[in-house]
N, C-alpha and C. Protein backbone atom coordinates (compact mmCIF):
# COMPACT_ATOMS: atom_id res chain seq x y z
N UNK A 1 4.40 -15.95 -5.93
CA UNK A 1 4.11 -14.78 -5.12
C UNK A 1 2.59 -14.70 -4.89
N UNK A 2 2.13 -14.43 -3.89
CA UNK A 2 0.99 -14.21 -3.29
C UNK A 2 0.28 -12.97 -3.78
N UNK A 3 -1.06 -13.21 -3.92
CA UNK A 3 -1.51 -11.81 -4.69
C UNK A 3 -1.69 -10.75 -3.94
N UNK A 4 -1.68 -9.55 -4.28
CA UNK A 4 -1.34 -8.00 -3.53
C UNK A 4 -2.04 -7.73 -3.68
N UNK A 5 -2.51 -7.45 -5.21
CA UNK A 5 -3.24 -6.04 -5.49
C UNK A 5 -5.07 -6.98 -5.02
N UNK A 6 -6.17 -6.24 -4.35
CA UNK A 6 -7.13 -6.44 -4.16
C UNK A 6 -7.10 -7.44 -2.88
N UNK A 7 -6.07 -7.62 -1.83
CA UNK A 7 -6.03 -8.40 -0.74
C UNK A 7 -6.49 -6.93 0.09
N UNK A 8 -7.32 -7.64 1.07
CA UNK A 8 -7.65 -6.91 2.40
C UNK A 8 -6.62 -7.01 3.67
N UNK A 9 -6.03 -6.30 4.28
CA UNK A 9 -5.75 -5.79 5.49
C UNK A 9 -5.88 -4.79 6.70
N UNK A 10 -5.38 -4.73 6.98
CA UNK A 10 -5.46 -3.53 8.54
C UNK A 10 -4.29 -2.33 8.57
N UNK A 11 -5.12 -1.37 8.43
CA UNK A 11 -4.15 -0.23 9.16
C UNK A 11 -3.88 -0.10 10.25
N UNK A 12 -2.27 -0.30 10.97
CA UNK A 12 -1.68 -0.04 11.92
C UNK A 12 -0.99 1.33 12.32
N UNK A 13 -0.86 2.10 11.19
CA UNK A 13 0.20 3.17 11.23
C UNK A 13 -0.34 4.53 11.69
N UNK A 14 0.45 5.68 11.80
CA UNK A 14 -0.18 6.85 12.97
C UNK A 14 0.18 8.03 11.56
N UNK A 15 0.63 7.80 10.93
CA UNK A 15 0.74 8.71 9.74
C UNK A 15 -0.65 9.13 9.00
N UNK A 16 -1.59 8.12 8.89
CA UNK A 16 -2.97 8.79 8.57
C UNK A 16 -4.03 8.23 9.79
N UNK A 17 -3.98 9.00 10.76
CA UNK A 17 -4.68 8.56 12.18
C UNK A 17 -6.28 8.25 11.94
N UNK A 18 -6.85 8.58 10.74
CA UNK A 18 -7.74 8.52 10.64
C UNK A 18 -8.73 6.82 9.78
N UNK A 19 -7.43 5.95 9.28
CA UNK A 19 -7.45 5.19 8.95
C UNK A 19 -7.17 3.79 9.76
N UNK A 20 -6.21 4.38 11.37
CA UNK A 20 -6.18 3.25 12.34
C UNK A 20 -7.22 2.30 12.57
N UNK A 21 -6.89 1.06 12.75
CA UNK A 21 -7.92 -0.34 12.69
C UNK A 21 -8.80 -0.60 11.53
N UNK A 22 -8.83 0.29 10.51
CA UNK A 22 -9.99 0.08 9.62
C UNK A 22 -9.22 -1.30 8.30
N UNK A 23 -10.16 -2.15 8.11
CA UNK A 23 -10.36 -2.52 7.24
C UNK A 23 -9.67 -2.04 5.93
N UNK A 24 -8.81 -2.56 4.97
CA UNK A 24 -8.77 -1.71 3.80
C UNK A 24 -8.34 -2.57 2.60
N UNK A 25 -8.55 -2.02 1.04
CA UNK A 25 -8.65 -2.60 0.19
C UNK A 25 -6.87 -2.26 -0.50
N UNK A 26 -6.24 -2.79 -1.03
CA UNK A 26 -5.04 -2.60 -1.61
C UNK A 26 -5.71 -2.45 -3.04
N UNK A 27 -5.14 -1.36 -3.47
CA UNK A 27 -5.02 -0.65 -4.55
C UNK A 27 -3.99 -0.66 -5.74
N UNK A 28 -3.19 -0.33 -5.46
CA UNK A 28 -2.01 0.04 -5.82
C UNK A 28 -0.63 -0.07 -5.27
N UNK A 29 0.47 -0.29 -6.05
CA UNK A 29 1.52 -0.14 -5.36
C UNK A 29 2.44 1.00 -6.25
N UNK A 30 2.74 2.15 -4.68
CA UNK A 30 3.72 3.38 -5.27
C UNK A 30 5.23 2.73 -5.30
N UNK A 31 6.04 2.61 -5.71
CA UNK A 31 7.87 1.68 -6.15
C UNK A 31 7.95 2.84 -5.35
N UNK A 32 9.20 2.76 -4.03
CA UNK A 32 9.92 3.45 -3.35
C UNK A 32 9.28 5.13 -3.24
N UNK A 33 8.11 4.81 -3.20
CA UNK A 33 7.30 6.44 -2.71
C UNK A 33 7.60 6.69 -1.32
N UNK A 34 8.09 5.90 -0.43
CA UNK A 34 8.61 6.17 0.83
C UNK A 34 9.53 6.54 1.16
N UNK A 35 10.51 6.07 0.22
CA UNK A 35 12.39 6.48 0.24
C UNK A 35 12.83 7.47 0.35
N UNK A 36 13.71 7.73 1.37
CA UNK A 36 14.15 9.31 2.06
C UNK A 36 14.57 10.20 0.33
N UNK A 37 14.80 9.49 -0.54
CA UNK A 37 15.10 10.03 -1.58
C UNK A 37 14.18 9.76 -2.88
N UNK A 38 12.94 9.49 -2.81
CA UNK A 38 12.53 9.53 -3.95
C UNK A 38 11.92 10.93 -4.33
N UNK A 39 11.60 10.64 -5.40
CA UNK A 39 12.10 11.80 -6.67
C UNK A 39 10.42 11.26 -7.96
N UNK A 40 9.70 11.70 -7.55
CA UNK A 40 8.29 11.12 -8.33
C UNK A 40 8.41 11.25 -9.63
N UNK A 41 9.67 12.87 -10.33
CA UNK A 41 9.62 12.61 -11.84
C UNK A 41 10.75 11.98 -12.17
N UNK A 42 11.20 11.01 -10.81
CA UNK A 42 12.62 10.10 -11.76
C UNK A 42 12.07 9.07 -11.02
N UNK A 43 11.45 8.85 -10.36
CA UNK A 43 11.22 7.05 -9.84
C UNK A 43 9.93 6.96 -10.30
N UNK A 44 8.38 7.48 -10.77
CA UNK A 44 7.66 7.11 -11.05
C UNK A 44 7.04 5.93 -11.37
N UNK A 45 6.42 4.72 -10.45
CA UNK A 45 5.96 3.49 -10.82
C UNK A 45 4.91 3.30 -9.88
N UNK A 46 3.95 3.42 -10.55
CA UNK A 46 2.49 3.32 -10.07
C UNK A 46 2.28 2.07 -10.48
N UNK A 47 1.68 0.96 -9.43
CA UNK A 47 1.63 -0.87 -10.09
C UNK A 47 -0.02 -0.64 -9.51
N UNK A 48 -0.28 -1.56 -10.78
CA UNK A 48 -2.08 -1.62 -10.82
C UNK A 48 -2.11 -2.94 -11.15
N UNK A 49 -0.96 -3.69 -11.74
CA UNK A 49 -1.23 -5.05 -12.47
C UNK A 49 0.16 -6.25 -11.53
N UNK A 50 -0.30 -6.91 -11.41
CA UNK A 50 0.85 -8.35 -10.59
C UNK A 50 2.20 -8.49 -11.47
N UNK A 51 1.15 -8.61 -12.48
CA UNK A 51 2.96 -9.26 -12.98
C UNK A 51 4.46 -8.08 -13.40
N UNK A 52 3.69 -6.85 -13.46
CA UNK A 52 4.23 -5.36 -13.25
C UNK A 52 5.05 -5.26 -11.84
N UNK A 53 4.43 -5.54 -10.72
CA UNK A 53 4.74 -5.66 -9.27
C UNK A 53 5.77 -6.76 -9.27
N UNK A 54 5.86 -7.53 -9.62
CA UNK A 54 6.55 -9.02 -9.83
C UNK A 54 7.65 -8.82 -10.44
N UNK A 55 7.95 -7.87 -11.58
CA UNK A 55 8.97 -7.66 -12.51
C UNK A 55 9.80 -6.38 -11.22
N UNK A 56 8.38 -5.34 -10.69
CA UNK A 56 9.30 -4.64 -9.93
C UNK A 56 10.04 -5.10 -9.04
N UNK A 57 9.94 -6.12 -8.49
CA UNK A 57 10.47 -6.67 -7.33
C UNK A 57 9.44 -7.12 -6.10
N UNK A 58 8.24 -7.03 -6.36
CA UNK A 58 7.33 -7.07 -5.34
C UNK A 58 7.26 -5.91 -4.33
N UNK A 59 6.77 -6.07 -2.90
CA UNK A 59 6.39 -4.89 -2.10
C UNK A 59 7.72 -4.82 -1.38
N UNK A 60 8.51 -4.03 -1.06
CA UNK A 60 9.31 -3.44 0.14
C UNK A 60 8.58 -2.25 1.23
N UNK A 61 10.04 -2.23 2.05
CA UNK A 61 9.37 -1.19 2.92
C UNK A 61 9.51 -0.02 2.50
N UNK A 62 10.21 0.01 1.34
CA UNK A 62 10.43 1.25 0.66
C UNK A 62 9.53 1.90 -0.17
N UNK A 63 8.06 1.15 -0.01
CA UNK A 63 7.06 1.57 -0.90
C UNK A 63 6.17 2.28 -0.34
N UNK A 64 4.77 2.60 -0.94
CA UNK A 64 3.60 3.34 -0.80
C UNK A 64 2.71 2.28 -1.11
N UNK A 65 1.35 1.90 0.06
CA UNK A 65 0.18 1.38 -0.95
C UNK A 65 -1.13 1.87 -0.72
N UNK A 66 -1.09 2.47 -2.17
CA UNK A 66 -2.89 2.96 -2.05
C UNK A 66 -4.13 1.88 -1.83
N UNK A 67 -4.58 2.53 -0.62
CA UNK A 67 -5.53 1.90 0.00
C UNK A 67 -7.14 2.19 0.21
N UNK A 68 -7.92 1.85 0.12
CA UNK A 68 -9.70 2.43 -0.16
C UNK A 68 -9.71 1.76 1.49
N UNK A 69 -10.50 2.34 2.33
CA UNK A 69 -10.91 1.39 3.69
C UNK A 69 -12.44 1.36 3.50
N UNK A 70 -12.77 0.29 4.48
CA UNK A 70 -14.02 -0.10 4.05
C UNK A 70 -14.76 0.63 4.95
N UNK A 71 -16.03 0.99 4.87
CA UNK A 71 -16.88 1.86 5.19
C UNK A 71 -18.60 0.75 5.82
N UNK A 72 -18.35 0.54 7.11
CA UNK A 72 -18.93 -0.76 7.32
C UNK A 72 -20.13 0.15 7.98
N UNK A 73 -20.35 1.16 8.43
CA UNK A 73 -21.83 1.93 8.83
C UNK A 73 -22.85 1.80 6.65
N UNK A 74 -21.64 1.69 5.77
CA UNK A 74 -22.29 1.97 4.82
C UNK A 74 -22.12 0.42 3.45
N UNK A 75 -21.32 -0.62 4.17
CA UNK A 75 -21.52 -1.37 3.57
C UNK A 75 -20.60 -1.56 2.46
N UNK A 76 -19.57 -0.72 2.59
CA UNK A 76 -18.70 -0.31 0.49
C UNK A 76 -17.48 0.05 0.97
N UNK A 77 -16.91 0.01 0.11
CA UNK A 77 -15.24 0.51 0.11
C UNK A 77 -15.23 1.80 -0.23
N UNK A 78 -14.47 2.51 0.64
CA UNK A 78 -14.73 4.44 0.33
C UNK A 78 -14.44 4.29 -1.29
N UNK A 79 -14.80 5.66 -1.78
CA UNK A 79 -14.17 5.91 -3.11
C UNK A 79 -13.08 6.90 -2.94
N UNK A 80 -12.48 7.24 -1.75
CA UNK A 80 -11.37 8.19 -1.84
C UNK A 80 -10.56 7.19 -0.99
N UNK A 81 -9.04 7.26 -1.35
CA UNK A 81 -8.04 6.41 -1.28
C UNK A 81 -6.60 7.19 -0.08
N UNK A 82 -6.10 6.17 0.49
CA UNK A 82 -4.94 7.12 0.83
C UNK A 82 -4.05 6.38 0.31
N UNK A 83 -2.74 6.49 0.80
CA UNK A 83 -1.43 6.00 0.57
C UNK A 83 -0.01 5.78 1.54
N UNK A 84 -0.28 4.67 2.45
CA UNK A 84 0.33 4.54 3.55
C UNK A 84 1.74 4.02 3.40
N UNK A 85 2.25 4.14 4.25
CA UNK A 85 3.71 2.78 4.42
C UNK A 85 3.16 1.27 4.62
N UNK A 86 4.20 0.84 3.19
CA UNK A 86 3.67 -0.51 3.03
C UNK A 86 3.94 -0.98 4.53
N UNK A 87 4.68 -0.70 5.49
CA UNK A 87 5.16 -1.36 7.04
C UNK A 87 3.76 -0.57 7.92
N UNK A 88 2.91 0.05 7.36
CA UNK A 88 1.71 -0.27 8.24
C UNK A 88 0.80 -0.66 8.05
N UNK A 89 0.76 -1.53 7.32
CA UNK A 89 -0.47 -2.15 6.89
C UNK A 89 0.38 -3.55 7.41
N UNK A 90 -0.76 -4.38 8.21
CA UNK A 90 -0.85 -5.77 8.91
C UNK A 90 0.31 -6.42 8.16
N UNK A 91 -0.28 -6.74 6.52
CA UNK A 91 0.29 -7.69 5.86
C UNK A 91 1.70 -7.59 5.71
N UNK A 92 2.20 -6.30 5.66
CA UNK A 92 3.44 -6.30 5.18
C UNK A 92 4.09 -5.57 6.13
N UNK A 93 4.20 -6.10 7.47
CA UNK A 93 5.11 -5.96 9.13
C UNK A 93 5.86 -6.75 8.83
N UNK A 94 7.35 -6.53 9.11
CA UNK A 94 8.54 -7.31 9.01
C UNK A 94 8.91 -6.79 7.64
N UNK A 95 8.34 -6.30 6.39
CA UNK A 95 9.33 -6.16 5.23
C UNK A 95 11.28 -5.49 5.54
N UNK A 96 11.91 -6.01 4.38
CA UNK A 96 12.73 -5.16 4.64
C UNK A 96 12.89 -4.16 3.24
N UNK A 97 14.01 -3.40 3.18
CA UNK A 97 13.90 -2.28 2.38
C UNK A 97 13.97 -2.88 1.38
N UNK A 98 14.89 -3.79 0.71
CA UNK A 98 14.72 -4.73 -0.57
C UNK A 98 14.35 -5.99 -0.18
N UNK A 99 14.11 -6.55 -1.48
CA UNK A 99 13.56 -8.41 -1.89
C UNK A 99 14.88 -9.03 -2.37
């Protein structure tokens, strides 16, 4: 598996309009934070580490990934983060809901 956490991509998605085209850092992965039914104090899985992500199943479209965008008037990766649909970010177009 290809590494996730700390790969750069592109925001495509209209859910945080303010993040369109920018640059951004992968953070984190939220497990099914997208799912018409999740439930944060019964699905809770915040992935910070690969082989955690790897055991979860890797990325679906059923996830969340916290993202830092880069801040190129200033040279740095913001320090405040959002948390998009893994299906708008560049890298992960085409997922399906499971692996």
């Amino acid at each position: 598996m290809a590494k996730i956490l700390g790969s750069i991509t592109t925001y495509h998605g209209t859910e945080h309009p303010y993040l369109k085209g920018y640059k951004v850092r992968i953070v984190a992965v939220m497990k099914r934070a997208a799912a018409p039914d999740y439930d944060p104090d019964r699905d809770d899985c915040y992935l910070r580490d690969e082989d955690d992500l790897a055991r979860a199943g890797a990325v679906t479209a059923d996830d969340r990934i916290e993202v830092q965008p880069w801040l190129a008037a200033e040279q740095r990766w913001s320090f405040v983060s959002s948390d998009p649909r893994a299906l708008d970010l560049a890298c992960f177009r085409g997922l399906t809901k499971t692996n």
